[in-house]
Protein backbone atom coordinates (compact mmCIF):
# COMPACT_ATOMS: atom_id res chain seq x y z
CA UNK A 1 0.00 0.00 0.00
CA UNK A 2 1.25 3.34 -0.88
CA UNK A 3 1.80 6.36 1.80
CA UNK A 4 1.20 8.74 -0.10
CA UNK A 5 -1.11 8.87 -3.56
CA UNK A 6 -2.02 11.47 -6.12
CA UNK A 7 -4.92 10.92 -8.04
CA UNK A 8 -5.59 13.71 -10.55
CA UNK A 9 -4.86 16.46 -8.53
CA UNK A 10 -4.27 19.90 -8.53
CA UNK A 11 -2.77 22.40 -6.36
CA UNK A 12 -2.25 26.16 -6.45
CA UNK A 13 -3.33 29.35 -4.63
CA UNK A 14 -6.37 31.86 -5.44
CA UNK A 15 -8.40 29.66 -7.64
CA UNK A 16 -5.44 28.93 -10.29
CA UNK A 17 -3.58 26.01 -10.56
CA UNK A 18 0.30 25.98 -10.45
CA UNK A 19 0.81 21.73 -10.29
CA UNK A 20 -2.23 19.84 -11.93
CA UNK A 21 -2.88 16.57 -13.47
CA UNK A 22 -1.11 15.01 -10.83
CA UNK A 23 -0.98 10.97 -10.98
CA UNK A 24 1.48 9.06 -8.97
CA UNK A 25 2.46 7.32 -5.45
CA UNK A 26 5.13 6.66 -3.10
CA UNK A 27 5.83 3.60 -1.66
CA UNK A 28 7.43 1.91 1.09
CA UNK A 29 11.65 1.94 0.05
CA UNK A 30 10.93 4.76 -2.67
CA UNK A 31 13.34 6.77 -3.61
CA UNK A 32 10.73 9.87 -5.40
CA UNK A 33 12.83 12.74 -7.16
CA UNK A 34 10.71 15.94 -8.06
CA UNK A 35 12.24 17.64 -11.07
CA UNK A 36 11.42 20.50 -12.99
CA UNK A 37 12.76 24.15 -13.87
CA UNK A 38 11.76 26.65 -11.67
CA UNK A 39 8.01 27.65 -11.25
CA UNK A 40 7.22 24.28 -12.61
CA UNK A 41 4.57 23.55 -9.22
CA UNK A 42 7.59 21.76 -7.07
CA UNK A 43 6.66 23.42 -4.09
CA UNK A 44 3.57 24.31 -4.67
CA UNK A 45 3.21 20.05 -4.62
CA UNK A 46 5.54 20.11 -1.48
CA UNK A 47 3.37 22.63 0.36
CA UNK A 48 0.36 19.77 -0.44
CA UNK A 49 2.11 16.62 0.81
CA UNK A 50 2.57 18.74 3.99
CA UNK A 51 -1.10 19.37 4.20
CA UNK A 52 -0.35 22.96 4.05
CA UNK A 53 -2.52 23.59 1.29
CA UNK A 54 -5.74 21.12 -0.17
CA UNK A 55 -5.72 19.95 -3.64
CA UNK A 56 -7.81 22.09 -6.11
CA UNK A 57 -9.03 18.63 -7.51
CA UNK A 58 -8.73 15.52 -7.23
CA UNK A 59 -7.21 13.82 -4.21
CA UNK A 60 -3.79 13.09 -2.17
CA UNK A 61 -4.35 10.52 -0.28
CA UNK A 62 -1.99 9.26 2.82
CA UNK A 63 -2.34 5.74 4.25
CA UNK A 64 -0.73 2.22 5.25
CA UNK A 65 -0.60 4.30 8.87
CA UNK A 66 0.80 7.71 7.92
CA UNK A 67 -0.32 10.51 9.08
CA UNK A 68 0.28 14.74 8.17
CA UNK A 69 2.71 14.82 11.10
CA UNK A 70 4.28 11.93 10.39
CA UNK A 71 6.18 13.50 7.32
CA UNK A 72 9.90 14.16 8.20
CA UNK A 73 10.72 17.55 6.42
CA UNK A 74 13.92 19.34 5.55
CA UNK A 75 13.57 22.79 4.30
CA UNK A 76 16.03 24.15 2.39
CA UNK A 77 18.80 26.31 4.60
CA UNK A 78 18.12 30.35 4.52
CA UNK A 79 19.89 32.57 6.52
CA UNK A 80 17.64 32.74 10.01
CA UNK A 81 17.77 28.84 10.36
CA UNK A 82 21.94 29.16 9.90
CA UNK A 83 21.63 31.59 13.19
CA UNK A 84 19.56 29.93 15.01
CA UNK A 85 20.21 30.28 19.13
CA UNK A 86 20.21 26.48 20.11
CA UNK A 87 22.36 23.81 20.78
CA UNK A 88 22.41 20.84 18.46
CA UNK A 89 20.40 18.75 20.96
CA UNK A 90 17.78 21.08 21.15
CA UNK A 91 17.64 21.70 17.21
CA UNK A 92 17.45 17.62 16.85
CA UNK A 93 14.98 17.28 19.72
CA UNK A 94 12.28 19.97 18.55
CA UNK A 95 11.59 17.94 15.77
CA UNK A 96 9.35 15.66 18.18
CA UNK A 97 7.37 18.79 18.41
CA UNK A 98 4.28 17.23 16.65
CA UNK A 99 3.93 13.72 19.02
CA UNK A 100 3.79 16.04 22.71
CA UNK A 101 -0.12 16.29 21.96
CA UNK A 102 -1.02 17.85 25.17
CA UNK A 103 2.14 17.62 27.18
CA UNK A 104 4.33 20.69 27.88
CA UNK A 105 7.56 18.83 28.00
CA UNK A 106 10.00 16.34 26.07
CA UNK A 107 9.69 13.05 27.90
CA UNK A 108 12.16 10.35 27.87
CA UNK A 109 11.36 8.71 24.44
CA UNK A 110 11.13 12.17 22.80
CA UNK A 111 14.89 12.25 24.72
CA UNK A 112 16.06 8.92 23.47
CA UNK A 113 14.93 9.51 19.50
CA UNK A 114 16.71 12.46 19.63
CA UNK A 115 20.17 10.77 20.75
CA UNK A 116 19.59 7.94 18.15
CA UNK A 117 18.53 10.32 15.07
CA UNK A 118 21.98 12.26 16.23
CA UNK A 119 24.12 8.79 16.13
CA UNK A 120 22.62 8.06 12.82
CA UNK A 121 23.87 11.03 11.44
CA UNK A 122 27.00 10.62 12.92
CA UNK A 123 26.78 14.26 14.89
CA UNK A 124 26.07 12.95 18.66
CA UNK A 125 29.40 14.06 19.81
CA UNK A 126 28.34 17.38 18.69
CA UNK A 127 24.99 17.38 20.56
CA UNK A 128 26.08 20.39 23.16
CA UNK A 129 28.14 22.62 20.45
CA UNK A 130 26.05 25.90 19.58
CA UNK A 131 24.17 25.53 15.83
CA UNK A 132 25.58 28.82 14.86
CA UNK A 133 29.35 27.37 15.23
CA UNK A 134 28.69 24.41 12.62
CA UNK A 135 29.73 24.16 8.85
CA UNK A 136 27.16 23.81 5.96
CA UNK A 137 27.26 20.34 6.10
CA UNK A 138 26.85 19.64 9.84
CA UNK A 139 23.72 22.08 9.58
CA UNK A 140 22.32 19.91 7.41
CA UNK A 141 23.03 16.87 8.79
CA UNK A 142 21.37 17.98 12.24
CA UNK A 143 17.89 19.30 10.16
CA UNK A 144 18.24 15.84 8.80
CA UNK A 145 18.41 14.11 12.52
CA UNK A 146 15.51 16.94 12.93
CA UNK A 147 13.33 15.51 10.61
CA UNK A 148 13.97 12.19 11.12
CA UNK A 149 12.76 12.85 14.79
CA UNK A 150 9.23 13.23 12.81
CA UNK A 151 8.95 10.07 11.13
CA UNK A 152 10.19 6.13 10.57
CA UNK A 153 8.30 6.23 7.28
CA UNK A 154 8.59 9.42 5.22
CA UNK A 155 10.92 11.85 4.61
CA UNK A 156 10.50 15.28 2.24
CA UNK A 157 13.74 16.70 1.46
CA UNK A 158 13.74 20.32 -0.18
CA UNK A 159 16.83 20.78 -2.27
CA UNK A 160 19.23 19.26 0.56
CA UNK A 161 22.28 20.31 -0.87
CA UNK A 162 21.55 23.56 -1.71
CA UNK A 163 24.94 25.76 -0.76
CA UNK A 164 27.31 22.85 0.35
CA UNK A 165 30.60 22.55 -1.28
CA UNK A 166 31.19 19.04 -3.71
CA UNK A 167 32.74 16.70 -1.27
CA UNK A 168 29.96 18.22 1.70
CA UNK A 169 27.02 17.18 -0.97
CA UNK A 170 28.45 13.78 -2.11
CA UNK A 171 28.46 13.16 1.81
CA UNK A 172 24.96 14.29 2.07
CA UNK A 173 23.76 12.25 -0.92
CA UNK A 174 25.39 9.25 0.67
CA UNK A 175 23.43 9.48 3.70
CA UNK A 176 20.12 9.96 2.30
CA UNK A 177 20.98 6.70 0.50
CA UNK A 178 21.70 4.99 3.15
CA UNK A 179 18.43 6.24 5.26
CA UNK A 180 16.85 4.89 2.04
CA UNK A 181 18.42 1.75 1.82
CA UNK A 182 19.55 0.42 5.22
CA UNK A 183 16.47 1.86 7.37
CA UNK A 184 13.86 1.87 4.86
CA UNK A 185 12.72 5.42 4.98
CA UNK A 186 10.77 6.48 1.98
CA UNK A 187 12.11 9.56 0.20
CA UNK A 188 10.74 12.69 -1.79
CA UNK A 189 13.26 14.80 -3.01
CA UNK A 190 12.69 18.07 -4.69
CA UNK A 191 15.94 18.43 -7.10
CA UNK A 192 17.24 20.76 -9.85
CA UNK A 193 20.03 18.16 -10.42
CA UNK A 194 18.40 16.22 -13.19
CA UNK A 195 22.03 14.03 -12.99
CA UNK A 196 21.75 13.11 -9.29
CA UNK A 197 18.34 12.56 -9.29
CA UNK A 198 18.63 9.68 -12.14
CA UNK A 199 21.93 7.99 -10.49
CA UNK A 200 20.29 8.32 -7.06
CA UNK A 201 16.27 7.50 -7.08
CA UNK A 202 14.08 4.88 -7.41
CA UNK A 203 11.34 7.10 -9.22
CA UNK A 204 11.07 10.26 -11.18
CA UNK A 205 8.09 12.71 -10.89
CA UNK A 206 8.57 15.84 -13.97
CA UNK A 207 6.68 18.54 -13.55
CA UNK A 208 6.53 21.83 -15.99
CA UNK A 209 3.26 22.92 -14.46
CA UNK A 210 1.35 19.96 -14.79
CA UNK A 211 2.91 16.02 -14.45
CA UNK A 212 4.96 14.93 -17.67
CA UNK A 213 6.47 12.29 -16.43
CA UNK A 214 6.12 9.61 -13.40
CA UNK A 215 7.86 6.06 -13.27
CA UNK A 216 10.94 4.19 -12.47
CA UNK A 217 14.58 5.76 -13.19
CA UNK A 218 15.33 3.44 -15.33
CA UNK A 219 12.01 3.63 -17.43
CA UNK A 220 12.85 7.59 -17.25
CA UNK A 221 16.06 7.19 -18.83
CA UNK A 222 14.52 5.66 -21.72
CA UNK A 223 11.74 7.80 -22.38
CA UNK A 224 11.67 11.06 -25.00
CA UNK A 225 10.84 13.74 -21.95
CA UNK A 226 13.85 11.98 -20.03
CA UNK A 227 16.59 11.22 -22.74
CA UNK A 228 15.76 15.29 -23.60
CA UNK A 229 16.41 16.62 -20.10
CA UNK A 230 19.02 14.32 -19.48
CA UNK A 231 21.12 15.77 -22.95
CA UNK A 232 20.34 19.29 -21.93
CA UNK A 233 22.07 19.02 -18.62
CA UNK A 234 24.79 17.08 -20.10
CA UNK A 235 25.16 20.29 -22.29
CA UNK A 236 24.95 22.89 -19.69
C-alpha cells in the first residue's frame, strides 16, 4: 500500500492552478525525485504533501498508517535557520514537536529519539556545540536528525544540498541513501540536479506545471521527456 497517492490532482493558490494533473504514489523503500525548472509547481506540490494547502481537484491521499505529522521535512537552509540560538540537541529534539499532543515537556522517548537520530547522522558528539558554530554540512546533517525525529516512514527533502561545497554534498547524498536503503525510509526529493536525481532515485516525478512524467529511473532514462532533459544538462 502506498503512503502517499495522487490521483488527478491539482494544487495552487487563489483559484489557479500551479501543479495539476497530478498521478502518482510513493511507496514503502521509494526513492521519489521531483524535477522540474523553476516555477514548474515543485513546491507548490511540497506545500500539499505537507497538508499545508488542499488539492484544487482531485485527491492526495496518505495511508498504510501515515499521518500529516508523520512527514519528516527538511527545508532548504536560509539565513535565520543558519543563526539559530540552540544547541544541536535542542535543534534535533524539537523535531518531536508534533507527538507532545497535550504535554508541555519532552519526555524520555522524545529524549532517546533524539540521541539515536543524532548517532545516525553521525553528529552525537556534537549534541552540546552551539548551531551557529557548525559548517554547511553539519547544519544539514542535524535538520536531517531533525526531521527524522518526525517520522520512521517518510521523509520530504527540499533541495538538501543547496549551498554545500562538492565533497559536503556527495556526503549528504550518501546518507540519504543509506536512510533509504539500510532503514527503509521512503524519500521525496525536490531536485534541480536532473544528474543526481537519475543515479540516485528509485522514481522520477517531472513537472513543468502539470505532471509529464512519473515512473521508475530506469524507465525515465529511456523515455523522449527523459533522454531530452538528461542531454540538456549534459550540455549545460
Amino acid at each position: 500500500m502506498a503512503f502517499i497517492e495522487c490521483k488527478n490532482a491539482a494544487f495552487g493558490y487563489e483559484g489557479k492552478a500551479v501543479a495539476e494533473q497530478l498521478n502518482f504514489k510513493v511507496e514503502e523503500g521509494n526513492y521519489l525525485c521531483v524535477v522540474g525548472e523553476n516555477g514548474s509547481g515543485k513546491s507548490t506540490l511540497m506545500k500539499g504533501i505537507l497538508g499545508l494547502i488542499s488539492p484544487m481537484e482531485g485527491e492526495l491521499i496518505l495511508s498504510d498508517g501515515l499521518k500529516k505529522n508523520e512527514i519528516g521535512y527538511l527545508p532548504q537552509q536560509t539565513d535565520i535557520q543558519k543563526n539559530f540560538p540552540a544547541s544541536v540537541y535542542e535543534v534535533v529534539v524539537s523535531g518531536r514537536l508534533n507527538r507532545l499532543g497535550n504535554r508541555i515537556f519532552f519526555g524520555r522517548k522524545d529524549r532517546q529519539e533524539a540521541y539515536e537520530k543524532m548517532k545516525i547522522m553521525g553528529i552525537y558528539e556534537l549534541r552540546n556545540r552551539s548551531y551557529q558554530e557548525l559548517s554547511g554540512g553539519q547544519r544539514q546533517r542535524v535538520l536531517l536528525a531533525r526531521a527524522l525525529c518526525a517520522t520512521q516512514k517518510v521523509l520530504l527533502l527540499d533541495e538538501p544540498v543547496t549551498g554545500l561545497d562538492p565533497a559536503t554534498t556527495k556526503e549528504m547524498y550518501r546518507c540519504i541513501r543509506d536512510l533509504n536503503r539500510k532503514h527503509g525510509i521512503a524519500v521525496i526529493m525536490i531536485s534541480h540536479d536532473i544528474g543526481t536525481a537519475v543515479r540516485e532515485a528509485t522514481h522520477i516525478l517531472q513537472l513543468a506545471e502539470r505532471q509529464i512524467f512519473f515512473g521508475t529511473t530506469q524507465g525515465y532514462k529511456r523515455s523522449k521527456v527523459g533522454r531530452a532533459w538528461m542531454e540538456e544538462d549534459r550540455n549545460d
